[in-house]
C-alpha atoms as a PDB file:
ATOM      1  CA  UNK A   1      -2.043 -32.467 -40.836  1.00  0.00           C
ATOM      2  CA  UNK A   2      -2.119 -32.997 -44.688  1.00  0.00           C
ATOM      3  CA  UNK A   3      -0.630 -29.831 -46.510  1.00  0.00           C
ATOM      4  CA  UNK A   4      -2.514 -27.578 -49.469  1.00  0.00           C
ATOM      5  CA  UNK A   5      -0.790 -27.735 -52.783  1.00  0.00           C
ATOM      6  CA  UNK A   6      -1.440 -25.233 -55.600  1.00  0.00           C
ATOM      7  CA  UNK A   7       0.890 -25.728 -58.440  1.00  0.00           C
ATOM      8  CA  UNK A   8       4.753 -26.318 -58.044  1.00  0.00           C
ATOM      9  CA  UNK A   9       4.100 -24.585 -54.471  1.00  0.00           C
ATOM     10  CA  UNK A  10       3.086 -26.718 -51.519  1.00  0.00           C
ATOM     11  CA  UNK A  11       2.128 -23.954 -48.335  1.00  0.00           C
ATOM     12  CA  UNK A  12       1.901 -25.446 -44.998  1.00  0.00           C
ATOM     13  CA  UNK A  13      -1.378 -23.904 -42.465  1.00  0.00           C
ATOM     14  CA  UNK A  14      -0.284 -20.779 -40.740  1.00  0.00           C
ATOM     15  CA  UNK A  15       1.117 -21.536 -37.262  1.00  0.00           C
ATOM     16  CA  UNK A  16      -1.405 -20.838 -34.560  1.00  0.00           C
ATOM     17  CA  UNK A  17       0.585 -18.529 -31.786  1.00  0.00           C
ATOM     18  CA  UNK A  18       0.226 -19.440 -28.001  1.00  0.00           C
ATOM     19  CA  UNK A  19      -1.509 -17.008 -26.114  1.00  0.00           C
ATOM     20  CA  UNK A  20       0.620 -16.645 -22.337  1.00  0.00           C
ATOM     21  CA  UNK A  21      -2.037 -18.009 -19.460  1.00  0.00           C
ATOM     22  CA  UNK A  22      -3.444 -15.740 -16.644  1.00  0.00           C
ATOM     23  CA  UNK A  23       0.176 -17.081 -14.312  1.00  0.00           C
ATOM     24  CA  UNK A  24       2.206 -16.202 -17.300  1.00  0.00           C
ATOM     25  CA  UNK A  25       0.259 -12.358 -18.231  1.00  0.00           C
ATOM     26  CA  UNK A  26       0.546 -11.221 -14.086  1.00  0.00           C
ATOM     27  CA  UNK A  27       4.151 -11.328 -13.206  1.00  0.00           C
ATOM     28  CA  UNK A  28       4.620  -9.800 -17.042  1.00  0.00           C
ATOM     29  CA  UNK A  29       2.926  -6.890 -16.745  1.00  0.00           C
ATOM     30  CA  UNK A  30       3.659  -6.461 -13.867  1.00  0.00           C
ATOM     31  CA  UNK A  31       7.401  -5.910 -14.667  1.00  0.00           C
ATOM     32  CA  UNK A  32       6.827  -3.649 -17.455  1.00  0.00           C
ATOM     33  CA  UNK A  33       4.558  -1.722 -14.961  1.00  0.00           C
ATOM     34  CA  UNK A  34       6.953  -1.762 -11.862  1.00  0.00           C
ATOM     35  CA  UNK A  35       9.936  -0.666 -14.571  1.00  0.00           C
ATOM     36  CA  UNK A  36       7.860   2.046 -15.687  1.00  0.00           C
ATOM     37  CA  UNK A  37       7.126   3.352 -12.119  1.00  0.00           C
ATOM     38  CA  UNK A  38      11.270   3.056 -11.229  1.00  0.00           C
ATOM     39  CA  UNK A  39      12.007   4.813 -14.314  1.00  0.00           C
ATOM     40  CA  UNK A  40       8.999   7.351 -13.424  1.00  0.00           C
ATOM     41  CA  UNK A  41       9.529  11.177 -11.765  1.00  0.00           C
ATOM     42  CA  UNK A  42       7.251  10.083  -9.424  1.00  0.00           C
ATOM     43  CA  UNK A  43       9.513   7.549  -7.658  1.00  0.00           C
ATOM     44  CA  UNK A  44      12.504   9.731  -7.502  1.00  0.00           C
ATOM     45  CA  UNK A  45      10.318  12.660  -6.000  1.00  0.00           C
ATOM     46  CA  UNK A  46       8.950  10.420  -3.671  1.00  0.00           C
ATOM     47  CA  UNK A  47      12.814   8.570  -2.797  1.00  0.00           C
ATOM     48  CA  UNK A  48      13.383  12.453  -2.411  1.00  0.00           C
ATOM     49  CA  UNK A  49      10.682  12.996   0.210  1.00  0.00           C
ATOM     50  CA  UNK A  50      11.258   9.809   2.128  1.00  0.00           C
ATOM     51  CA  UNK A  51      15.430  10.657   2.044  1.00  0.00           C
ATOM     52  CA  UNK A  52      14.579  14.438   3.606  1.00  0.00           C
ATOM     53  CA  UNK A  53      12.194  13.113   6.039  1.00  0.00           C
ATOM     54  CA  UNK A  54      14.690  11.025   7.672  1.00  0.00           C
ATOM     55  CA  UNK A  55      17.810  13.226   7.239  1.00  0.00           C
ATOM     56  CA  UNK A  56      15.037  15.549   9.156  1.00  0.00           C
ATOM     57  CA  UNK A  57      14.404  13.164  11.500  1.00  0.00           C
ATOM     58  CA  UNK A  58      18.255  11.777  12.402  1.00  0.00           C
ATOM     59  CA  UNK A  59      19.103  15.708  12.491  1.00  0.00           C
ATOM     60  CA  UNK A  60      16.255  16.257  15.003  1.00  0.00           C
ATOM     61  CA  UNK A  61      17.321  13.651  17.076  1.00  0.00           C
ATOM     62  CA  UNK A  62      20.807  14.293  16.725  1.00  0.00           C
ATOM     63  CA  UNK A  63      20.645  17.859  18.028  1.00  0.00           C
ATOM     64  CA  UNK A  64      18.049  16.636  20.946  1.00  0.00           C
ATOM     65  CA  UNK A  65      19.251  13.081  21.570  1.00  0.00           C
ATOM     66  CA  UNK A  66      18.436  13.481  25.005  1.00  0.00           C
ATOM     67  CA  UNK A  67      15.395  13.791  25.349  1.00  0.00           C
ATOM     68  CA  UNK A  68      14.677  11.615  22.217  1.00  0.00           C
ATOM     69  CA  UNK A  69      17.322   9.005  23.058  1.00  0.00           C
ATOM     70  CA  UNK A  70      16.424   6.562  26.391  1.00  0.00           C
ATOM     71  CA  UNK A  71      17.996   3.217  27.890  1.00  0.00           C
ATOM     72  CA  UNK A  72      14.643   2.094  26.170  1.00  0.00           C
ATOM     73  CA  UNK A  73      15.553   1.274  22.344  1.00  0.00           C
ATOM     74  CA  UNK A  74      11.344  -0.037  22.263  1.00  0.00           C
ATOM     75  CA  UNK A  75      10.262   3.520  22.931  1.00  0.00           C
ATOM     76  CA  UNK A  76      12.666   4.563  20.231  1.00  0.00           C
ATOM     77  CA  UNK A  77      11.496   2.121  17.200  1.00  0.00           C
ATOM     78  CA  UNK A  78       7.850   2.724  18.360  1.00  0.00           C
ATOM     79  CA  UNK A  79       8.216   6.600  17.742  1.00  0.00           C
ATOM     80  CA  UNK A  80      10.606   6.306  14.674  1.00  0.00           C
ATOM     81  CA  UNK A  81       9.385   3.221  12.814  1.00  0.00           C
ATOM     82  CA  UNK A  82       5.325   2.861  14.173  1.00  0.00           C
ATOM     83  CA  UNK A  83       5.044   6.534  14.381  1.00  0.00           C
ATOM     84  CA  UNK A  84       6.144   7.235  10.488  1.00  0.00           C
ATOM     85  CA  UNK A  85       5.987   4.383   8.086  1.00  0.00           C
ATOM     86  CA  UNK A  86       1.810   5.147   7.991  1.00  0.00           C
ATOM     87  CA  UNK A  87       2.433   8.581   6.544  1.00  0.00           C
ATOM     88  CA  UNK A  88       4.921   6.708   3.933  1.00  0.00           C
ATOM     89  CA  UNK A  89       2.292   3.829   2.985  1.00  0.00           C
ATOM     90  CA  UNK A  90      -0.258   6.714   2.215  1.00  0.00           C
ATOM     91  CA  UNK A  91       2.280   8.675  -0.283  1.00  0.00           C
ATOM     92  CA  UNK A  92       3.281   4.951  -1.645  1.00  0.00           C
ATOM     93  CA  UNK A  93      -0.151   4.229  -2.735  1.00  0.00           C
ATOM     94  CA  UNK A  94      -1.094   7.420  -3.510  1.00  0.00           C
ATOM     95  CA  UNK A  95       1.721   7.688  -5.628  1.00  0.00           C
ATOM     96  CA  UNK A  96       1.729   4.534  -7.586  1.00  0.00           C
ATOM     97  CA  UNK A  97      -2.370   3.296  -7.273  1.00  0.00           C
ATOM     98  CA  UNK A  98      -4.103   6.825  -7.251  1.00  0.00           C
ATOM     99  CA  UNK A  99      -3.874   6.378 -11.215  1.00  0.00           C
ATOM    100  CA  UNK A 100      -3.193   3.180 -11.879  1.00  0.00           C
ATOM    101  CA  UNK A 101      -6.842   2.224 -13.724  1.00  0.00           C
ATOM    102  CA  UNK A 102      -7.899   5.765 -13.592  1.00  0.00           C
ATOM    103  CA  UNK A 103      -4.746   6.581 -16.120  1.00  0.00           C
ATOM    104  CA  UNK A 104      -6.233   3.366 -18.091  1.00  0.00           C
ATOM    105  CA  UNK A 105      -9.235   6.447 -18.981  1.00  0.00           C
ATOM    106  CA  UNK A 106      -7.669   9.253 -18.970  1.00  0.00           C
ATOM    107  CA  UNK A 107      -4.905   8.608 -21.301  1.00  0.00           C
ATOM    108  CA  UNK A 108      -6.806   6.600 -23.417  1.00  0.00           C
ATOM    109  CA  UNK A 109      -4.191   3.853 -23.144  1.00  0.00           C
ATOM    110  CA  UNK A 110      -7.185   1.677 -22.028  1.00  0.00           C
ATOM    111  CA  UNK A 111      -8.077   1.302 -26.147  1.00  0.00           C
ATOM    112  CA  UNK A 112      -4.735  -0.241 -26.704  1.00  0.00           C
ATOM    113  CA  UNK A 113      -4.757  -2.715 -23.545  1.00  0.00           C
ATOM    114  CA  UNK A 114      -8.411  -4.164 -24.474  1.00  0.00           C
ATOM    115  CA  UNK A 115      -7.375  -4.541 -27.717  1.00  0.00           C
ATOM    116  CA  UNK A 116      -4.854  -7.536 -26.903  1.00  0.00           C
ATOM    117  CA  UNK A 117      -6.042 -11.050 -25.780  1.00  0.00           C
ATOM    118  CA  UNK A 118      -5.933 -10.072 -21.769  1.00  0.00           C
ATOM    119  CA  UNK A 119      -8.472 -10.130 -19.188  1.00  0.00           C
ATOM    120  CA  UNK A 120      -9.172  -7.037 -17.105  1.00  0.00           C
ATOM    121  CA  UNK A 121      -8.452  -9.398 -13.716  1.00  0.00           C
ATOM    122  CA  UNK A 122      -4.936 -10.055 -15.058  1.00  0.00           C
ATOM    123  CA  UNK A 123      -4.495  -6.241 -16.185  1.00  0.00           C
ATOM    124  CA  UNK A 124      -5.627  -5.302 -12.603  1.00  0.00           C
ATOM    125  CA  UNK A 125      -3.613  -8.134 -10.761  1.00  0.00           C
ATOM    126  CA  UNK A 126      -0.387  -7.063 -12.416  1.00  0.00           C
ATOM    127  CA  UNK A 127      -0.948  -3.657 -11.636  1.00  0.00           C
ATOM    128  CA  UNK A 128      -1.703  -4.020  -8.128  1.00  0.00           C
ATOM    129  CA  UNK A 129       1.511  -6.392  -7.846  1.00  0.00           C
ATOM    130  CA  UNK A 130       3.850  -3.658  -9.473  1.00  0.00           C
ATOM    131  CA  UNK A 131       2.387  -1.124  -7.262  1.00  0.00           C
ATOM    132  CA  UNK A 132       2.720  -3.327  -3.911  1.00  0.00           C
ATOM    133  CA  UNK A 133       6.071  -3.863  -4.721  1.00  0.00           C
ATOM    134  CA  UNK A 134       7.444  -0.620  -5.306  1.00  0.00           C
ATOM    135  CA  UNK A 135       5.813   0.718  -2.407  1.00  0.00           C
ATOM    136  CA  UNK A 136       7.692  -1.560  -0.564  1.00  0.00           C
ATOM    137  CA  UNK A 137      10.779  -0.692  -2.064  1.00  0.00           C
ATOM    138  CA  UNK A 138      10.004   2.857  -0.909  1.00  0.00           C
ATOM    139  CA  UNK A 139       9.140   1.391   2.843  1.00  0.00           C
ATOM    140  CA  UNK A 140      12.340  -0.564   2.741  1.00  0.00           C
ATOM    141  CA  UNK A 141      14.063   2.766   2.749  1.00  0.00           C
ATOM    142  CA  UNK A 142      12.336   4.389   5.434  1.00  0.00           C
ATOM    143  CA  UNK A 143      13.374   1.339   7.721  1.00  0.00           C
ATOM    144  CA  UNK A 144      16.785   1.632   6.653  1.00  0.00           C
ATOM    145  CA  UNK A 145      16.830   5.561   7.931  1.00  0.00           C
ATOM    146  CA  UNK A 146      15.265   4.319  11.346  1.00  0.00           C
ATOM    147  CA  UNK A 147      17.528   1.473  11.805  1.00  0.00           C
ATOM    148  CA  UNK A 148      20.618   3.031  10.985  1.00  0.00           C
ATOM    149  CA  UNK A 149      19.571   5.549  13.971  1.00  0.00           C
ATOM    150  CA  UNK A 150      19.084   2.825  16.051  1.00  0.00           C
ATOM    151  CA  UNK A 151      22.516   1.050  15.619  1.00  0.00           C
ATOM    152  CA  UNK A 152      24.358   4.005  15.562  1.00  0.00           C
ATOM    153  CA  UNK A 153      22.414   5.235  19.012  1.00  0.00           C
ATOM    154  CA  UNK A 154      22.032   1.887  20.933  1.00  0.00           C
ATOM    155  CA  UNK A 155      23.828  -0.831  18.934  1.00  0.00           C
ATOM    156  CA  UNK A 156      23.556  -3.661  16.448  1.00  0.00           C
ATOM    157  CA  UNK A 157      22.146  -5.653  19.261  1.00  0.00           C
ATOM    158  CA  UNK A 158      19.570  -3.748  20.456  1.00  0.00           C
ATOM    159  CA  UNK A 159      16.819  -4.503  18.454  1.00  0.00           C
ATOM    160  CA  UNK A 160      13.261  -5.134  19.662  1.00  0.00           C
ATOM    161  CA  UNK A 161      11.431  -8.360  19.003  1.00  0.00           C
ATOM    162  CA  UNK A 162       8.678  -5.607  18.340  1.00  0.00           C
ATOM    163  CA  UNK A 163      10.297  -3.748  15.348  1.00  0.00           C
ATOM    164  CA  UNK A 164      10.404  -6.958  13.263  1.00  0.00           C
ATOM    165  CA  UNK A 165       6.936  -8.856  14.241  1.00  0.00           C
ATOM    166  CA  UNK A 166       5.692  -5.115  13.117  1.00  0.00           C
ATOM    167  CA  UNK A 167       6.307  -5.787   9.539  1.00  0.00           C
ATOM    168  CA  UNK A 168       4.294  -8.373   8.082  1.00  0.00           C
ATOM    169  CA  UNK A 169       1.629  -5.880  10.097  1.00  0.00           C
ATOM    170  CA  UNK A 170       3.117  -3.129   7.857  1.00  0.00           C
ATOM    171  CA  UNK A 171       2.504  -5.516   5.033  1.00  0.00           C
ATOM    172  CA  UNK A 172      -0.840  -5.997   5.765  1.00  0.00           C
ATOM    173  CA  UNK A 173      -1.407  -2.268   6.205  1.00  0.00           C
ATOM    174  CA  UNK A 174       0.035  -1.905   2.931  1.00  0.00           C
ATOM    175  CA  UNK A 175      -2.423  -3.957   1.097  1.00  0.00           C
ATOM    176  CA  UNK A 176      -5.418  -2.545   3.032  1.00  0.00           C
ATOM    177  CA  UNK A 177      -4.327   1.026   1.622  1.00  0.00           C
ATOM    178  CA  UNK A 178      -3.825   0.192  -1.682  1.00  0.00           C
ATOM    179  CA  UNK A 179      -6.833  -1.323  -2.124  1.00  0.00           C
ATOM    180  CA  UNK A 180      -8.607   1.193  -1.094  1.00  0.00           C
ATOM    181  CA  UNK A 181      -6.772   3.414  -3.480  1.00  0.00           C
ATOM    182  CA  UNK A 182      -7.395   1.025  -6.325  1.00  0.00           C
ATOM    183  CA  UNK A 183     -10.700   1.452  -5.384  1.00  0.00           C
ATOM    184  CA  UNK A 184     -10.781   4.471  -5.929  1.00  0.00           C
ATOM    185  CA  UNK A 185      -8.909   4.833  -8.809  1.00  0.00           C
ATOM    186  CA  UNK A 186     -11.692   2.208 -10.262  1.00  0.00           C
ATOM    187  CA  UNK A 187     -14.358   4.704  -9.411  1.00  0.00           C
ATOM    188  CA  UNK A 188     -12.952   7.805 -11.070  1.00  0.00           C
ATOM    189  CA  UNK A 189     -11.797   8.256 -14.990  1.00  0.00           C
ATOM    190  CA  UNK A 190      -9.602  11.236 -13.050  1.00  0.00           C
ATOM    191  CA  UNK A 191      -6.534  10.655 -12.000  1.00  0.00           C
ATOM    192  CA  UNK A 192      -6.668  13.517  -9.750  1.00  0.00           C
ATOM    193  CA  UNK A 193     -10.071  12.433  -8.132  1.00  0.00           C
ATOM    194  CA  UNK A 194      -8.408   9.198  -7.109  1.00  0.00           C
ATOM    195  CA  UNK A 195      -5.354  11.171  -5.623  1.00  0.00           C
ATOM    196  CA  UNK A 196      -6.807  14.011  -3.879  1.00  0.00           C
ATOM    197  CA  UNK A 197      -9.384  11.794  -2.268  1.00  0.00           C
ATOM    198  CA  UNK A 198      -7.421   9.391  -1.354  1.00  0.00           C
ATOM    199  CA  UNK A 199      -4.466  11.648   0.076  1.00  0.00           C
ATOM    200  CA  UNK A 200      -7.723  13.398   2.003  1.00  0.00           C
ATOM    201  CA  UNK A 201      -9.312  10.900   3.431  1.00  0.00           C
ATOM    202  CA  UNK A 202      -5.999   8.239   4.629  1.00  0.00           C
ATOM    203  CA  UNK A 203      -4.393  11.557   5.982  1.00  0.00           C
ATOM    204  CA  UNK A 204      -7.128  13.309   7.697  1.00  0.00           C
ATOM    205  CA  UNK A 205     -10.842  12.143   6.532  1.00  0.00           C
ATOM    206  CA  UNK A 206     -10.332   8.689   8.134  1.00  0.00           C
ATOM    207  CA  UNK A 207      -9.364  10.107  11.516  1.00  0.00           C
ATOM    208  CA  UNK A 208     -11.995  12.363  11.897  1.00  0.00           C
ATOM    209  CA  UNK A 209     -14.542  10.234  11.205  1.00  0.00           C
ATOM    210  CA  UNK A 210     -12.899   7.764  13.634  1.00  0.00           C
ATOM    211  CA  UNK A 211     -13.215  10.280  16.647  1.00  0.00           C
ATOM    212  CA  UNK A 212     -17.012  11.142  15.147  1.00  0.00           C
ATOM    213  CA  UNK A 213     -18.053   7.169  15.799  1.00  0.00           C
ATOM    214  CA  UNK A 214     -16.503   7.190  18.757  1.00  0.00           C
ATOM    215  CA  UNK A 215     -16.840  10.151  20.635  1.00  0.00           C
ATOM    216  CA  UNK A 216     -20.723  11.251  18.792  1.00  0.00           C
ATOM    217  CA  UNK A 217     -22.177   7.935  18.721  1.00  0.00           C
ATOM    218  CA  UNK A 218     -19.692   6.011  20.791  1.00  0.00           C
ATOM    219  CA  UNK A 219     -19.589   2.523  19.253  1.00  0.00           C
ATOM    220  CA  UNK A 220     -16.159   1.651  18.367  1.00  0.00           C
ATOM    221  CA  UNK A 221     -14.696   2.489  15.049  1.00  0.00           C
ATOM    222  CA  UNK A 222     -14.179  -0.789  13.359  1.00  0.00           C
ATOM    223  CA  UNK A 223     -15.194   0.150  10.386  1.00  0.00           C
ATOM    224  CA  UNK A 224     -12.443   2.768   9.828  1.00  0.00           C
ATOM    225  CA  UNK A 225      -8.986   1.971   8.459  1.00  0.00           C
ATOM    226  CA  UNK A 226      -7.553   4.711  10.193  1.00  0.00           C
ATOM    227  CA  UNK A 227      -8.161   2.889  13.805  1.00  0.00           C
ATOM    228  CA  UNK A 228      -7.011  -0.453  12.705  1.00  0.00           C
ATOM    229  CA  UNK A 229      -3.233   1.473  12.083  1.00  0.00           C
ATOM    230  CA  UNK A 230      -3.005   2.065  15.713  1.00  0.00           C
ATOM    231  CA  UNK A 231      -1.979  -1.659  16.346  1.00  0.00           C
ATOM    232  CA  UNK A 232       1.678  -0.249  14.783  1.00  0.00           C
ATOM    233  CA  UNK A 233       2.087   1.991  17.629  1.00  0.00           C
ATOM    234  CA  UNK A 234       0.512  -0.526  20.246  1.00  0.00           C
ATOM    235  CA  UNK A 235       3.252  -3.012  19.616  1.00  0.00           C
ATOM    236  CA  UNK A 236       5.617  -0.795  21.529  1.00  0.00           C
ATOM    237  CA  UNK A 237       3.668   0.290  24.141  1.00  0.00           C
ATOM    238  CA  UNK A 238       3.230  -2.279  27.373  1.00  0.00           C
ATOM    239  CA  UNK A 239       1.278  -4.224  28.208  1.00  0.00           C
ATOM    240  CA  UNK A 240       0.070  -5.098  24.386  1.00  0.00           C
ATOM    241  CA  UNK A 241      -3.404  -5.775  24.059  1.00  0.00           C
ATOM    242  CA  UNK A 242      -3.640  -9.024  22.189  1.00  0.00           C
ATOM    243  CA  UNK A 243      -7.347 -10.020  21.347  1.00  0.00           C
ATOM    244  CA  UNK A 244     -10.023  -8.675  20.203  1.00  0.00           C
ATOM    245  CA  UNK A 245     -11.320  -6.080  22.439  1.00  0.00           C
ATOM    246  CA  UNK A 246     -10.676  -2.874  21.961  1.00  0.00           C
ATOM    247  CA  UNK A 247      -8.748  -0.068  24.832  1.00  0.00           C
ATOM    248  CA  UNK A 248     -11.037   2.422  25.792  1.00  0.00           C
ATOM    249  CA  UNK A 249     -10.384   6.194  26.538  1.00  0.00           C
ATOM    250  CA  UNK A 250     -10.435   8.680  29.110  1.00  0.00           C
ATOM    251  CA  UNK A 251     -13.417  10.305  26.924  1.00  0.00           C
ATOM    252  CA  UNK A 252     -14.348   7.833  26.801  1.00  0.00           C
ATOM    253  CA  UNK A 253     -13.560   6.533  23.281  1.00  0.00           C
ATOM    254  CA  UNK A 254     -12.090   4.109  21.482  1.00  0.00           C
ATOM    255  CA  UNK A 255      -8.447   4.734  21.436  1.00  0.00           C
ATOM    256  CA  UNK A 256      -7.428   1.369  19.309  1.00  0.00           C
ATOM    257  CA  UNK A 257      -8.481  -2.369  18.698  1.00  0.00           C
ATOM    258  CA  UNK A 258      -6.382  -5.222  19.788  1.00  0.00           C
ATOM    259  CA  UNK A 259      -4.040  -6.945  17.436  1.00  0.00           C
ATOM    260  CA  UNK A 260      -5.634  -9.311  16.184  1.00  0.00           C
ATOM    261  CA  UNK A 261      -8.689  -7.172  15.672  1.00  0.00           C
ATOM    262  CA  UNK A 262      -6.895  -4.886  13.810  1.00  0.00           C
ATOM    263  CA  UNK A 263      -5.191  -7.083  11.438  1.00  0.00           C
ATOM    264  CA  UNK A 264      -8.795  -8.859  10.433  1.00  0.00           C
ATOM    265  CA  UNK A 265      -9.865  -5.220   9.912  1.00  0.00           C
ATOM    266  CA  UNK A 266      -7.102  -4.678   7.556  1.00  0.00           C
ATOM    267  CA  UNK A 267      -7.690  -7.760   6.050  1.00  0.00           C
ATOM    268  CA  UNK A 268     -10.780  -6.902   5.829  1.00  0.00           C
ATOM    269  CA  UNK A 269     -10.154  -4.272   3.863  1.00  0.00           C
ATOM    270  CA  UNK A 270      -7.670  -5.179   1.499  1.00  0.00           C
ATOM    271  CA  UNK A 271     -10.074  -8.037   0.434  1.00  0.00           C
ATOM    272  CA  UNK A 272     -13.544  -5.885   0.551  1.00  0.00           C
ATOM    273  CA  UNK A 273     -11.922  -2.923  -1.136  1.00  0.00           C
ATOM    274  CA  UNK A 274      -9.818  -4.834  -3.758  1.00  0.00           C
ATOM    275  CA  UNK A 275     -12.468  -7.066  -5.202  1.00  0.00           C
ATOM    276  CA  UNK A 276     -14.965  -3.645  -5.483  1.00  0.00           C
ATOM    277  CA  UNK A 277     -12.241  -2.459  -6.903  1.00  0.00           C
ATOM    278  CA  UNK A 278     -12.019  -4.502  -9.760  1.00  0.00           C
ATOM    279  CA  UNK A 279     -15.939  -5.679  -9.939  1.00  0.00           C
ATOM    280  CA  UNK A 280     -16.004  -1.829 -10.924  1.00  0.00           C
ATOM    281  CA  UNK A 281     -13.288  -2.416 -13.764  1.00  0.00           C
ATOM    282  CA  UNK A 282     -14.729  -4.772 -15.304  1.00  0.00           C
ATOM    283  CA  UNK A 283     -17.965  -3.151 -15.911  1.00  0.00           C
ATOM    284  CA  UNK A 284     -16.478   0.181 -16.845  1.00  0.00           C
ATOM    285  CA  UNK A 285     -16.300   0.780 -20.719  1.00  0.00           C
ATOM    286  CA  UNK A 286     -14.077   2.514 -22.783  1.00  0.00           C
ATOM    287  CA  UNK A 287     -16.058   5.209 -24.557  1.00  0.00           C
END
């Protein structure tokens, strides 16, 4: 590359700087994100709630071990574990994906973030990764509660094969939820649209409309989230329904899918909901 002389001076071209690749940008941002949310209020508050709901729940079954506590440590996880960790993937992703694009309009930080050579994809990748991860963190210490009941009540030994194939299940769940909630927080320039619709419907909406479809028009509920969750609880229960059919009801109704129905609707899900998700992103402008 010849050089440009002007005078006594001889200036070399201005070096060109490397812009990081798509692999590079993800796991970045989503550092700076996941730092952010562990430095945030919203983390402790929610390490707060998780802490008190299972100081709650070892103090419930402390005082009324016997009729919680049987020679059965299966029926123990499956009330403990299956029973609760749905209510804490709700608050998870309510908590750290009702705003994460929604905050993007809101707070006008959105101006800044275009402004830098970064494609909306990556911005939405990383921010889905720092939000999966922390909600894990915050899942991680819900099992911890339950398992320290169930060593201290029936031993280190004791543990059900069920407890552990559960969690990649709880993984999955995971996913399915928070792309829902990304969704969601893609659709609204609110924050609080995203989190008070999203808190309604995974807490309440969901299962009512699951009992509608079922009982009203009485075609099984695939198509709600809400049903696929039951598999948790199903794990623990014998004999475990497998396949793909569903269990009917006394009503009768649809009471839940079989596993592997239920994890292809989460799947399902976390796919459908995360790529409308960001298709609705991208063609969102910053006014």
């Amino acid at each position: 590359m010849t050089e440009i002389t002007t005078g006594t001076e001889t200036s070399k071209p201005a070096t060109r700087l490397k812009v990081p690749s798509t692999a590079q940008q993800i796991p970045r941002l989503a550092h700076y994100q996941m730092r952010q949310y562990l430095q945030s209020r919203r983390f402790l508050a929610l390490v707060v709630i998780v802490v008190a709901i299972g100081a709650i729940f070892s103090a419930v079954v402390a005082i009324y071990h016997s009729s919680f506590i049987t020679s059965d440590s299966v029926s123990f996880y499956g009330g403990s574990w299956a029973g609760g960790v749905g209510v804490v993937i709700v608050l998870a992703a309510v908590f750290f994906g009702g705003d994460a694009i929604a905050g993007e309009f809101q707070n006008k930080t959105g101006y800044f973030l275009m402004s830098v050579p970064i494609r909306r994809a990556t911005v939405y990748a990383g921010k889905f990764l720092a939000a999966f991860l922390t909600s894990v963190a915050i899942i991680t210490i819900f099992f911890a509660i339950v398992l320290g009941n169930g060593i201290y009540y029936f031993g280190a030994s004791a543990f059900p094969w069920q407890l552990f194939f559960s969690l990649p299940i709880v993984i999955l769940y995971l996913l399915a939820v928070l792309g829902t909630t990304f969704l969601f927080s893609s659709l609204f320039k609110t924050s609080a649209y995203g989190f008070v619709l999203t808190i309604i419907l995974f807490l309440f909406g969901f299962t009512i409309l699951q009992d509608l479809v079922a009982i009203l028009i009485k075609i099984e509920p695939w198509m709600v989230i809400s049903y696929a969750s039951g598999i948790l609880s199903d794990l623990f229960s014998s004999p475990i329904n497998w396949g793909l059919t569903a269990t009917l009801g006394p009503v009768p109704a649809y009471d839940s899918p079989g596993i592997a129905e239920g994890v292809v609707i989460m799947l399902g899900y976390f796919i459908l909901t995360a790529i409308a998700g960001l298709l609705l992103f991208e063609r969102e402008e910053f006014k």
